[in-house]
Protein backbone atom coordinates (compact mmCIF):
# COMPACT_ATOMS: atom_id res chain seq x y z
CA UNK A 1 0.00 0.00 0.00
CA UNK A 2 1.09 3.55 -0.75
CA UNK A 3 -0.37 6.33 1.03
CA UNK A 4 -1.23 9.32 -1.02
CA UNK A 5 -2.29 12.78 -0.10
CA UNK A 6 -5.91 11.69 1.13
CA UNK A 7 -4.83 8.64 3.13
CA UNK A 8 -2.51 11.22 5.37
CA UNK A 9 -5.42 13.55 5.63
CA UNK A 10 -7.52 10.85 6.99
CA UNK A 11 -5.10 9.12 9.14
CA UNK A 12 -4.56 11.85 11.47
CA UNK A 13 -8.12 12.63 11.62
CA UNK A 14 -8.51 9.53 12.95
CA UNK A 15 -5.56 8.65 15.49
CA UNK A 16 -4.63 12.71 16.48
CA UNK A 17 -4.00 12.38 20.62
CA UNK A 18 -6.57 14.29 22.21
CA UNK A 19 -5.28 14.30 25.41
CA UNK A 20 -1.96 16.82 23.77
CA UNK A 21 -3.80 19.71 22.39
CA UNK A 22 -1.55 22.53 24.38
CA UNK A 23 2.13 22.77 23.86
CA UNK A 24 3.01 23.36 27.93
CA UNK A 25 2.46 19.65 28.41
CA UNK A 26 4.04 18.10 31.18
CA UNK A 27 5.95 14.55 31.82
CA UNK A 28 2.80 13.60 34.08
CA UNK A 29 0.94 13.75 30.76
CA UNK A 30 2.63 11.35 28.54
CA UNK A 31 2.89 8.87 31.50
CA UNK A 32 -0.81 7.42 31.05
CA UNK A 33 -0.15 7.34 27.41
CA UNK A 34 2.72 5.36 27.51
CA UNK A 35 1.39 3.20 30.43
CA UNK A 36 -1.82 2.12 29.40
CA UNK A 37 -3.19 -0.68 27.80
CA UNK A 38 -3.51 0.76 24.15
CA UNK A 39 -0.13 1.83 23.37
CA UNK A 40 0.97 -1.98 24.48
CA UNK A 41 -0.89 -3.41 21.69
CA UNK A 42 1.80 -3.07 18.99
CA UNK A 43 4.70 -1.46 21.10
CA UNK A 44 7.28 -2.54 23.38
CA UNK A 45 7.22 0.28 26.44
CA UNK A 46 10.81 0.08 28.22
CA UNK A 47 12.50 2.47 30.61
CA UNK A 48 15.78 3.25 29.06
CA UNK A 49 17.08 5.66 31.96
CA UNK A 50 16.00 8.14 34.10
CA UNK A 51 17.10 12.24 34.00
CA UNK A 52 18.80 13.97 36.68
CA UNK A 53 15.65 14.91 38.71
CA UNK A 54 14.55 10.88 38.54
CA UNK A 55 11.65 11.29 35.71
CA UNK A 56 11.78 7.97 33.92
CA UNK A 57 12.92 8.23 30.02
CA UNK A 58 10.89 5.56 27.78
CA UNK A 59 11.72 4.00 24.45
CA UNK A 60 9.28 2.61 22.30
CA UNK A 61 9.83 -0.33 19.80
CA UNK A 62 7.64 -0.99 16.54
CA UNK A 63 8.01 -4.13 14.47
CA UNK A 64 10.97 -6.17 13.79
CA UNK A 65 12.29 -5.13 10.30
CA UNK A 66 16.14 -5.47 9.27
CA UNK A 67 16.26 -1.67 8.91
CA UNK A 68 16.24 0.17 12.23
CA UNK A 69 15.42 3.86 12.65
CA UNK A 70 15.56 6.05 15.76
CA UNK A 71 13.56 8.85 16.65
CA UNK A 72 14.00 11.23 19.78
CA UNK A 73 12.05 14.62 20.36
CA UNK A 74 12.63 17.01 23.07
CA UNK A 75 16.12 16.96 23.85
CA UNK A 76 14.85 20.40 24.10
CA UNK A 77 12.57 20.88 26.98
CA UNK A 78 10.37 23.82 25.10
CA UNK A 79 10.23 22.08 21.96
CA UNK A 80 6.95 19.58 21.87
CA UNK A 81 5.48 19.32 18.43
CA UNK A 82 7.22 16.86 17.78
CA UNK A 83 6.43 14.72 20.77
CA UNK A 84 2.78 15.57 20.05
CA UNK A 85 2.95 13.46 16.68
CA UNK A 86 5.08 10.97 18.18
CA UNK A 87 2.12 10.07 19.55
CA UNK A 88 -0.27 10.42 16.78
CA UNK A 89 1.76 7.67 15.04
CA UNK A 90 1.74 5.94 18.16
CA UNK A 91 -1.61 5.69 17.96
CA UNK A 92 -1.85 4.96 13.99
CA UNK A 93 0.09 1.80 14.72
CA UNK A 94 -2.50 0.45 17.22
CA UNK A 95 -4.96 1.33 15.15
CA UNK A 96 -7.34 -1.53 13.37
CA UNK A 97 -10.06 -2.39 10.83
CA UNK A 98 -9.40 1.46 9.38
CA UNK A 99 -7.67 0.40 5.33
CA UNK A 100 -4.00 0.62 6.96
CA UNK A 101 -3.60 -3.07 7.90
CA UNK A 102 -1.51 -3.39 4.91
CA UNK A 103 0.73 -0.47 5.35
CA UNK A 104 1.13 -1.06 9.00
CA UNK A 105 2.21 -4.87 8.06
CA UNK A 106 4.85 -3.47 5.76
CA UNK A 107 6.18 -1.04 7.65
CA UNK A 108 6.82 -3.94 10.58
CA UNK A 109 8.24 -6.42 8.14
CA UNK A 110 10.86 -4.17 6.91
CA UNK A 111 11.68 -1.35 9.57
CA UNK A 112 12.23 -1.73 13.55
CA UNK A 113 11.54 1.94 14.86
CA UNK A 114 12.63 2.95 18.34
CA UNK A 115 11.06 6.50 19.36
CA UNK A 116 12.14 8.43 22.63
CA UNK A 117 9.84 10.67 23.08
CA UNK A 118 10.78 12.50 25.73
CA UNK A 119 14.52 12.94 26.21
CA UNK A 120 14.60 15.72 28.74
CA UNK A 121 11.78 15.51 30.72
CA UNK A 122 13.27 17.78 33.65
CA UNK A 123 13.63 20.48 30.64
CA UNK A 124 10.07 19.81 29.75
CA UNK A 125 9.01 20.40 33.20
CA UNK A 126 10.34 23.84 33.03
CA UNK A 127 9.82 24.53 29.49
CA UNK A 128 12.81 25.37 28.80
CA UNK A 129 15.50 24.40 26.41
CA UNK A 130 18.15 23.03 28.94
CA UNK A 131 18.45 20.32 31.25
CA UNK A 132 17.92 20.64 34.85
CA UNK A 133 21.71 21.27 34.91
CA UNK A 134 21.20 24.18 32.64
CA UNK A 135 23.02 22.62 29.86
CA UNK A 136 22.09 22.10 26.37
CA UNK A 137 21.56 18.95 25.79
CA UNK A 138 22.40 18.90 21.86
CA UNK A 139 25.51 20.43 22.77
CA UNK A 140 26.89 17.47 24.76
CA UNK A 141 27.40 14.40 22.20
CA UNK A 142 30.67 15.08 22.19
CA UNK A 143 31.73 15.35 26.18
CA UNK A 144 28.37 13.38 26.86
CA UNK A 145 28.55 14.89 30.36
CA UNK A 146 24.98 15.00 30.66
CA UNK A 147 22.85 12.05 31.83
CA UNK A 148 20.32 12.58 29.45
CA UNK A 149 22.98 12.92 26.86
CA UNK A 150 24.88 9.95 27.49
CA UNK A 151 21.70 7.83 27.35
CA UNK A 152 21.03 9.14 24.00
CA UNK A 153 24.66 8.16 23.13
CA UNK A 154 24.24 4.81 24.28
CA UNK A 155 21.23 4.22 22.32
CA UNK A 156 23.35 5.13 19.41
CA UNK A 157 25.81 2.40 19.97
CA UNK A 158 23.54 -0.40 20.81
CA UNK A 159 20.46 0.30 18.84
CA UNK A 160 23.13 0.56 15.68
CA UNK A 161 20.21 1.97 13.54
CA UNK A 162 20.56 2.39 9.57
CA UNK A 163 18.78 6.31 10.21
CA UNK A 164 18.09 8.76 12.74
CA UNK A 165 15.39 11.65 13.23
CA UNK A 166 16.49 14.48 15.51
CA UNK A 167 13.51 15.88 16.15
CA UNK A 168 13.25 20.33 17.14
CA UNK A 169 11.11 23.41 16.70
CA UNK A 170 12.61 26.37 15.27
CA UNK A 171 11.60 30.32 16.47
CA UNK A 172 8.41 31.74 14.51
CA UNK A 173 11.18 34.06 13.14
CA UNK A 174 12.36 32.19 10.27
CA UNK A 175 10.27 32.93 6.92
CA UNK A 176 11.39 31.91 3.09
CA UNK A 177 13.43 33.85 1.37
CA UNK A 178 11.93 36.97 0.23
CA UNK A 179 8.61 36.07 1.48
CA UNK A 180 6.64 36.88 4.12
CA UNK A 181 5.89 33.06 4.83
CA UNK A 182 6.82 31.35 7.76
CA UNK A 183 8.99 28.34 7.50
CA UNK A 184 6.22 25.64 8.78
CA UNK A 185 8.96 22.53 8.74
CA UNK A 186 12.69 22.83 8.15
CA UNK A 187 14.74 20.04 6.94
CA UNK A 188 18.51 18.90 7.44
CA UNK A 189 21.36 16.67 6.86
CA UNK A 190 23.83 17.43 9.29
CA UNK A 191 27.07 17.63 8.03
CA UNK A 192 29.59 15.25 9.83
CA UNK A 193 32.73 17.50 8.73
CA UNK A 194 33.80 21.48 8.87
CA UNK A 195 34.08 20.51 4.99
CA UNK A 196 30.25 19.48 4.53
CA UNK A 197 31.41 16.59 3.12
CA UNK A 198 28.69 14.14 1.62
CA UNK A 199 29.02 10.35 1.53
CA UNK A 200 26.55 7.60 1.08
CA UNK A 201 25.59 8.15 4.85
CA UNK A 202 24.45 12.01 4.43
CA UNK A 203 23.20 11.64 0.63
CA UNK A 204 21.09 8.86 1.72
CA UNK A 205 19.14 11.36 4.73
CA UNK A 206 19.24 13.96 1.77
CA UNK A 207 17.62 11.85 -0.42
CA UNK A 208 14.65 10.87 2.32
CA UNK A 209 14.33 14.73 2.86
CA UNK A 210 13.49 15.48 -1.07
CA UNK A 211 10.61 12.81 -0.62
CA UNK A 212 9.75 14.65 2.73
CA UNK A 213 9.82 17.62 0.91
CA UNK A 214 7.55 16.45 -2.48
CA UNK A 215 5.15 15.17 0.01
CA UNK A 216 4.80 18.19 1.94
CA UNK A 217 4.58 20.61 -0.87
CA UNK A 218 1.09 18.93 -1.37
CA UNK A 219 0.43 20.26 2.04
CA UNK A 220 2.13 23.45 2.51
CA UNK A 221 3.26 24.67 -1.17
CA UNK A 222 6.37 27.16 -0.72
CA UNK A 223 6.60 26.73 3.38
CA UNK A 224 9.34 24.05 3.51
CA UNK A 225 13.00 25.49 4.05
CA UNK A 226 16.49 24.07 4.83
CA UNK A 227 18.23 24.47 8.30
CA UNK A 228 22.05 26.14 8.27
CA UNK A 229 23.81 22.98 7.86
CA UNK A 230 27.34 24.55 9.77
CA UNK A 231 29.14 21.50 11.19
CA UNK A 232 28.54 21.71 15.08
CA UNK A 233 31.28 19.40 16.24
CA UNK A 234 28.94 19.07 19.39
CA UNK A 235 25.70 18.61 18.14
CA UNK A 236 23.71 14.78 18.00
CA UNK A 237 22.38 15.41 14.70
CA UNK A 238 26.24 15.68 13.22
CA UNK A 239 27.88 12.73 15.31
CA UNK A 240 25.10 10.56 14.35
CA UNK A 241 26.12 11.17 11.15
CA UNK A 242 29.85 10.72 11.83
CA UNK A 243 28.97 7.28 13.33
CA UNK A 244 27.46 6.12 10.04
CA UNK A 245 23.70 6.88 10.65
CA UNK A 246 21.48 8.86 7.67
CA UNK A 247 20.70 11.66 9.97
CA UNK A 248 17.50 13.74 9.27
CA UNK A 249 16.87 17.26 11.47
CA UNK A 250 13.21 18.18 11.14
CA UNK A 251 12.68 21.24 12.67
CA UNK A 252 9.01 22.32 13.42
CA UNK A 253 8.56 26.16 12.29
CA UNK A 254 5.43 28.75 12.51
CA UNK A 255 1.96 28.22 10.87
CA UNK A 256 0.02 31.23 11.00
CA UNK A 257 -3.04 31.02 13.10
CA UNK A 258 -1.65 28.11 15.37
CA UNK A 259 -0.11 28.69 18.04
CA UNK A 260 -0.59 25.58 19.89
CA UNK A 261 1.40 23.96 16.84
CA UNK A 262 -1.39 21.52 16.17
CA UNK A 263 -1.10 22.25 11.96
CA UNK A 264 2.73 21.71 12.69
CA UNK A 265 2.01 18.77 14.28
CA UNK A 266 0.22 17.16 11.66
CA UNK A 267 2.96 17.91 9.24
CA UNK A 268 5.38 15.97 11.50
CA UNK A 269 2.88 13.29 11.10
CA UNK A 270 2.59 13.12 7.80
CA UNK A 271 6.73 13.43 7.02
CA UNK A 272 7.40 10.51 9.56
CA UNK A 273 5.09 8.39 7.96
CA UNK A 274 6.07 9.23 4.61
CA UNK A 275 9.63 8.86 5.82
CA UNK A 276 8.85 5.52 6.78
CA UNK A 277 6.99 4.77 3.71
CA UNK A 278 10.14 5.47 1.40
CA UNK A 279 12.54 3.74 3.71
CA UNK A 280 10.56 0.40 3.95
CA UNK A 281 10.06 0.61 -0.03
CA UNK A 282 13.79 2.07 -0.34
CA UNK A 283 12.22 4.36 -2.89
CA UNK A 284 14.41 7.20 -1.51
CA UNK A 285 17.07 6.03 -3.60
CA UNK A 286 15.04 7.41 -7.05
CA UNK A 287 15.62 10.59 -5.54
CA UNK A 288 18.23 13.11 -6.54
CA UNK A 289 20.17 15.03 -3.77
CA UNK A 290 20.57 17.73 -6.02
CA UNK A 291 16.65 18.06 -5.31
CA UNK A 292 17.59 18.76 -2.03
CA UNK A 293 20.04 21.32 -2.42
CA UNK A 294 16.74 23.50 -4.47
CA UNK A 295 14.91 23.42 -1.03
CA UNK A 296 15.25 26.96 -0.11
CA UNK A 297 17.58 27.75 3.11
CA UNK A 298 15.90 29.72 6.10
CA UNK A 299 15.99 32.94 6.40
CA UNK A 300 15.42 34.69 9.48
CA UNK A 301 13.23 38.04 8.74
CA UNK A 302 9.86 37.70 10.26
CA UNK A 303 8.44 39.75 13.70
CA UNK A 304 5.70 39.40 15.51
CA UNK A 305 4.22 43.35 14.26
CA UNK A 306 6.04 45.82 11.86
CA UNK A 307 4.85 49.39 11.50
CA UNK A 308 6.29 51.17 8.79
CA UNK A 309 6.61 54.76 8.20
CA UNK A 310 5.93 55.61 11.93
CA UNK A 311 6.88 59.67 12.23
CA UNK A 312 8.64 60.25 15.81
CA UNK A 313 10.65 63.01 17.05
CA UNK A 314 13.23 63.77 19.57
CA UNK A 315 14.77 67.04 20.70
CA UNK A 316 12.34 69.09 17.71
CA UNK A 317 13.70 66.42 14.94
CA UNK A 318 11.36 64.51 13.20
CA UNK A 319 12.16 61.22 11.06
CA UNK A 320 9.79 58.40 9.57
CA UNK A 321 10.98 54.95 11.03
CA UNK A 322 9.30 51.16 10.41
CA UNK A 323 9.39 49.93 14.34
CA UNK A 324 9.36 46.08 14.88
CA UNK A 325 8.00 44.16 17.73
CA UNK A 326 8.60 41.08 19.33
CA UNK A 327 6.40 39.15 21.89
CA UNK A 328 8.18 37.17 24.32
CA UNK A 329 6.85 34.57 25.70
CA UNK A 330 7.24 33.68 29.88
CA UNK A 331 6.19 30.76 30.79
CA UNK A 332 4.36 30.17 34.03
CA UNK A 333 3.34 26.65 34.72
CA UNK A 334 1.30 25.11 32.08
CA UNK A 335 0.41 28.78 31.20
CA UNK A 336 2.53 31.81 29.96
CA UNK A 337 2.38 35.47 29.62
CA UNK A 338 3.63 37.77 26.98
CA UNK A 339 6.50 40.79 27.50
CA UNK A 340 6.64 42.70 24.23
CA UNK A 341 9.51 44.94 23.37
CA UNK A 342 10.54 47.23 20.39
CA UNK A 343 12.76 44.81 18.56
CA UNK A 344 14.16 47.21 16.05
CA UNK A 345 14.04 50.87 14.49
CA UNK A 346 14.69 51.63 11.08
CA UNK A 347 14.75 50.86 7.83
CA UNK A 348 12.86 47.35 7.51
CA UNK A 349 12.22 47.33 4.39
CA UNK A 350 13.77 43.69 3.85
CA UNK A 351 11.91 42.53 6.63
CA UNK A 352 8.49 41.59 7.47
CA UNK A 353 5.40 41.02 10.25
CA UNK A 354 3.17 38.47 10.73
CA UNK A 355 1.29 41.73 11.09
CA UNK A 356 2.38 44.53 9.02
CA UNK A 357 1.12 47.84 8.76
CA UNK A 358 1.58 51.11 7.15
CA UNK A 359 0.78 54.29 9.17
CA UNK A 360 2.17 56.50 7.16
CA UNK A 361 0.68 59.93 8.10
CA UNK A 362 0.29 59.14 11.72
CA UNK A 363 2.85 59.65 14.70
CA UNK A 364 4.23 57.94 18.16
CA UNK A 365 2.10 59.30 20.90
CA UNK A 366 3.02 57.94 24.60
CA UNK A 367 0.74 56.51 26.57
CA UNK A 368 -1.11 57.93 29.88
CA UNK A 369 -1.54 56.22 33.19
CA UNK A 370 -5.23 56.67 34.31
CA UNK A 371 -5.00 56.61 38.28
CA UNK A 372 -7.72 58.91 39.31
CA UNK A 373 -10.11 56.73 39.82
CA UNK A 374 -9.54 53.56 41.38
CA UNK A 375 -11.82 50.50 40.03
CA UNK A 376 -11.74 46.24 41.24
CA UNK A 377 -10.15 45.12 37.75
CA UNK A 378 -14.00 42.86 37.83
CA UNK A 379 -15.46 46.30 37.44
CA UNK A 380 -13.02 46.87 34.07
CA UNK A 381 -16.04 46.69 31.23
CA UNK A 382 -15.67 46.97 27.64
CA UNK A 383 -17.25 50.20 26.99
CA UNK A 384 -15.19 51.78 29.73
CA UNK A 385 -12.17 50.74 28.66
CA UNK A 386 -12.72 51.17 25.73
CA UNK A 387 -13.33 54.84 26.02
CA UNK A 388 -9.73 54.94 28.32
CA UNK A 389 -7.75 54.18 25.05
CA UNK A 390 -9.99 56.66 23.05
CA UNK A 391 -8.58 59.51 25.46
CA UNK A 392 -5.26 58.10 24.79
CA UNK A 393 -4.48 55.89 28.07
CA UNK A 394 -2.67 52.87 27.97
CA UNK A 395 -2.44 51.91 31.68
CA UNK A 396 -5.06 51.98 34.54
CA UNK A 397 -4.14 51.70 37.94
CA UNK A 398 -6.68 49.23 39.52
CA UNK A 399 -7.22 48.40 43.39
CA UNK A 400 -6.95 45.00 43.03
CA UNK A 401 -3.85 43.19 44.33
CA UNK A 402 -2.27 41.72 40.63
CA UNK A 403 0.81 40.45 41.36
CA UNK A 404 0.17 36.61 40.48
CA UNK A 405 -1.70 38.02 37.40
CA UNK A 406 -0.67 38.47 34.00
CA UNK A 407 -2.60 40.09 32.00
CA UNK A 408 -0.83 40.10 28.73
CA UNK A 409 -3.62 39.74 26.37
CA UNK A 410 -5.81 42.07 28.08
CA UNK A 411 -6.95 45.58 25.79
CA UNK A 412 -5.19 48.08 28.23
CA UNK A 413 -2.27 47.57 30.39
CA UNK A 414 -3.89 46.84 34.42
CA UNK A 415 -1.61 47.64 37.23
CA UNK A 416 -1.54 48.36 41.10
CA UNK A 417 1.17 50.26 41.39
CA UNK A 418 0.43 53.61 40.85
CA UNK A 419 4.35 54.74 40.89
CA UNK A 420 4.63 53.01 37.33
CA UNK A 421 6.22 55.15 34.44
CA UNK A 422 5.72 54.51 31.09
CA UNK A 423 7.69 55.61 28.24
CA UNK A 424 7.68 59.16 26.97
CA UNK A 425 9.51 58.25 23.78
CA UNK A 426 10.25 55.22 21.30
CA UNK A 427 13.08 53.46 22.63
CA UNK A 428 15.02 49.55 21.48
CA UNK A 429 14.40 47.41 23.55
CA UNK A 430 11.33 49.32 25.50
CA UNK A 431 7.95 48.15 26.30
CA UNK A 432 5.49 47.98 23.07
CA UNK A 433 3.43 49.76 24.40
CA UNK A 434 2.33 53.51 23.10
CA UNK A 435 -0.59 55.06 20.40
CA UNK A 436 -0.69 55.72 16.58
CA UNK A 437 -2.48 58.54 15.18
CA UNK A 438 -2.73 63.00 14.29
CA UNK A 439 -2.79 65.25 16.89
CA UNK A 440 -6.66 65.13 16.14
CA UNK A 441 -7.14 61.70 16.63
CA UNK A 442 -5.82 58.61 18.10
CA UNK A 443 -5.81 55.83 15.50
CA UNK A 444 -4.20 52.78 17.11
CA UNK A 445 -3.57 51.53 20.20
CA UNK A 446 -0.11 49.20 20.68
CA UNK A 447 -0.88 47.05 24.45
CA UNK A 448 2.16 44.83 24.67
CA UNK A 449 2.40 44.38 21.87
CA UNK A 450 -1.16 43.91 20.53
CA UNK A 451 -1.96 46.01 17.74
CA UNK A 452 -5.86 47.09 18.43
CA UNK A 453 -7.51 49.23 15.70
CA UNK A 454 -9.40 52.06 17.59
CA UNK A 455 -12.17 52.57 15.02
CA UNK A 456 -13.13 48.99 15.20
CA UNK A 457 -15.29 47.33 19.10
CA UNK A 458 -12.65 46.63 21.40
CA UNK A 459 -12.94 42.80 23.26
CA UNK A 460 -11.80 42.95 26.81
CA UNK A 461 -11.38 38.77 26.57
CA UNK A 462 -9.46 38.39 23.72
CA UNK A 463 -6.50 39.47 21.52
CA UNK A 464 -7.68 41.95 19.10
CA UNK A 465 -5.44 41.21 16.69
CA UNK A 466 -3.62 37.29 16.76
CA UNK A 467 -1.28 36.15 14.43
């Protein structure tokens, strides 16, 4: 059997894990997923190891082909969309009675996968990118001084696989070249020398990206790119391919609209399947490699908001800038909160926004602090807020106690401090936070970030404007 366009479409419809729908997931998640009785059915569940701060590491074992492939995701605690399809095909190959029978008994005849699907689960636990020791992880193949690291290593040597999937996200930053698109999945053969070097071991992983690639252009036409392929002498992705294994990086990128990475997701699905597809058939060979040298490389020219032809002035001087913002996120919990700053100032006309915006016309104006009158932030409706930004204020003080609150996505900044300054002036690196318009009338209001159109109704629930 060979899947084909529809037969993706329809196989993550039907096996997509419900219980992973929000990227701040936790290791006490996965834990009834890998324990219970459905994921048994076709796997072999073993505990490989266990990271610094004792949270068991699993590996997973499908069929019992000659051709072994390895899979990890989340050597990077704050990159899960991987890990989310991980599980989606986890669930495809326990599925039954669904027209996949046949593909399912091919790909166990031919290929023995191993998947770890949650290499630092410490990191995870913070969301963040480094181990509990703070070090990065995919920095350590070389020294292997981590725990989690050396594991990974020692998987290496025993499992002996033919290929390897190193499995990341990339920033939302990257777009193509030229474009205003976001990179949705990048690809990558890691190059085992300073040189870049390509024998059999890297052509072959080139070759299985240009069918990851064809595939995916049926998807997303025009938003597949190329990660920097610099040799990292302590990277995974490179030693695996300096000990012999057809190495493939698939970094998951930006998808406008989806912020939970669920459209991502299902593009991770449907290249790992494919993947596996081509390497059980060995129809990767028909491909060329100088296919994969066409894919387009990142590039890394995409913010969060740019406003172009902004008019500020300082000291009587007046200039027209484009002003780029970035929102941060900070995670808290399973939760986060957003810090947005002014990213750049300048000339930007090479770059772009996921929202972009011309105000040509209309000026910088600083926000006020309303503090006169002292409201419960429960008593904060839209029609009075509303009619706050209107008179140009961008903070109220409230009475309310909000230091365990953040209110990032709120339509005016809340606060109880009522010694808080805001900016007078457009400054790199300062809070995104000010008004657009003529000395007549206010036009936009910037709230961390948020760009909210003053002319249109103002939401206090929601974003106004989402990328």
């Amino acid at each position: 059997m060979n899947l084909v366009k529809e037969d993706f479409i329809k196989a993550f419809s039907l096996y997509e894990e419900k219980a992973l729908q929000h990227r701040r997931f936790k290791h006490a998640d996965i834990l009834p997923l890998l324990q219970g009785k459905e994921v048994s059915k076709q796997f072999t569940v073993e505990e490989i190891g266990r990271s610094v701060e004792d949270r068991s590491i699993f590996r997973l074992k499908y069929g019992q082909g000659p051709i072994k492939v390895l899979l990890w995701s989340q050597m990077h605690g704050d990159e899960p969309t991987a890990t989310m399809a991980l599980f989606d095909l986890f669930n495809f190959f326990n599925g039954e009675v669904d027209g996949f029978d046949t593909f399912r008994k091919e790909i166990a005849e031919k290929l023995t996968l191993y998947f770890i699907p949650m290499l630092n689960p410490d990191g995870v636990e913070r969301y963040q990118r480094r181990t509990a020791m703070d070090v990065d992880m995919n920095r350590d193949a070389r020294a292997v001084a981590t725990v989690e690291g050396a594991l990974l290593k020692e998987q290496a040597m025993l499992l002996k696989p033919d290929f390897a999937f190193n499995l990341h996200n990339q920033n939302n930053y990257y777009n193509i070249p030229g474009t205003a698109t976001p990179v949705t999945i990048s690809l990558l053969a890691p190059a085992y020398d300073y040189a870049r070097s390509v024998n059999t071991v890297r052509a072959d992983a080139m070759r299985v990206i240009v069918g990851i690639n064809k595939i995916l252009q049926e998807f997303i036409p025009n938003a597949v790119a190329k990660y920097d392929d610099e040799h990292t002498p302590r990277g995974f992705g490179d030693n695996f391919q300096k000990w012999g294994v057809s190495t493939i990086l698939i970094e998951s990128g930006a998808y406008v609209g989806d912020p939970e990475k669920l459209e991502v997701r299902k593009y991770n699905f449907i290249a790992l399947l494919h993947a596996f597809q081509e390497i059980a058939k060995k129809s990767y060979l028909n491909h060329d490699i100088a296919a994969y040298h066409k894919i387009p490389l990142n590039d890394e020219k995409l913010h969060d908001l740019v406003i172009r032809n902004l008019s500020i002035e300082k000291n009587g001087k007046k200039m027209l800038v484009d002003v780029a913002v970035r929102q941060n996120e900070k995670t808290v919990g399973r939760d986060y909160y957003v810090e947005a700053v002014i990213e750049d100032i300048g000339d930007l006309q090479d770059f772009h926004g996921y929202i972009d915006i011309d105000v040509e016309g209309l000026q910088f104006i600083p926000a006020k602090i309303h503090s006169d009158q002292l409201l419960l932030f429960g008593e904060l409706t839209s029609s009075f807020v509303e009619s706050l930004l209107k008179q140009g204020y961008g903070t109220i003080v409230v009475s309310d106690s909000l230091a365990q609150i953040r209110l990032h996505s709120f339509p005016i900044q809340v606060r109880s401090d009522a010694n808080f300054l805001a900016d007078s002036c457009l400054r790199l690196g300062g809070d995104a936070h000010f008004f657009i318009g003529s000395e007549k009338e206010l036009q936009y209001a910037l709230i961390n970030g948020y760009l909210i159109n003053l002319k249109q109704s103002i939401d206090n629930k929601s974003k106004n404007v989402v990328k």
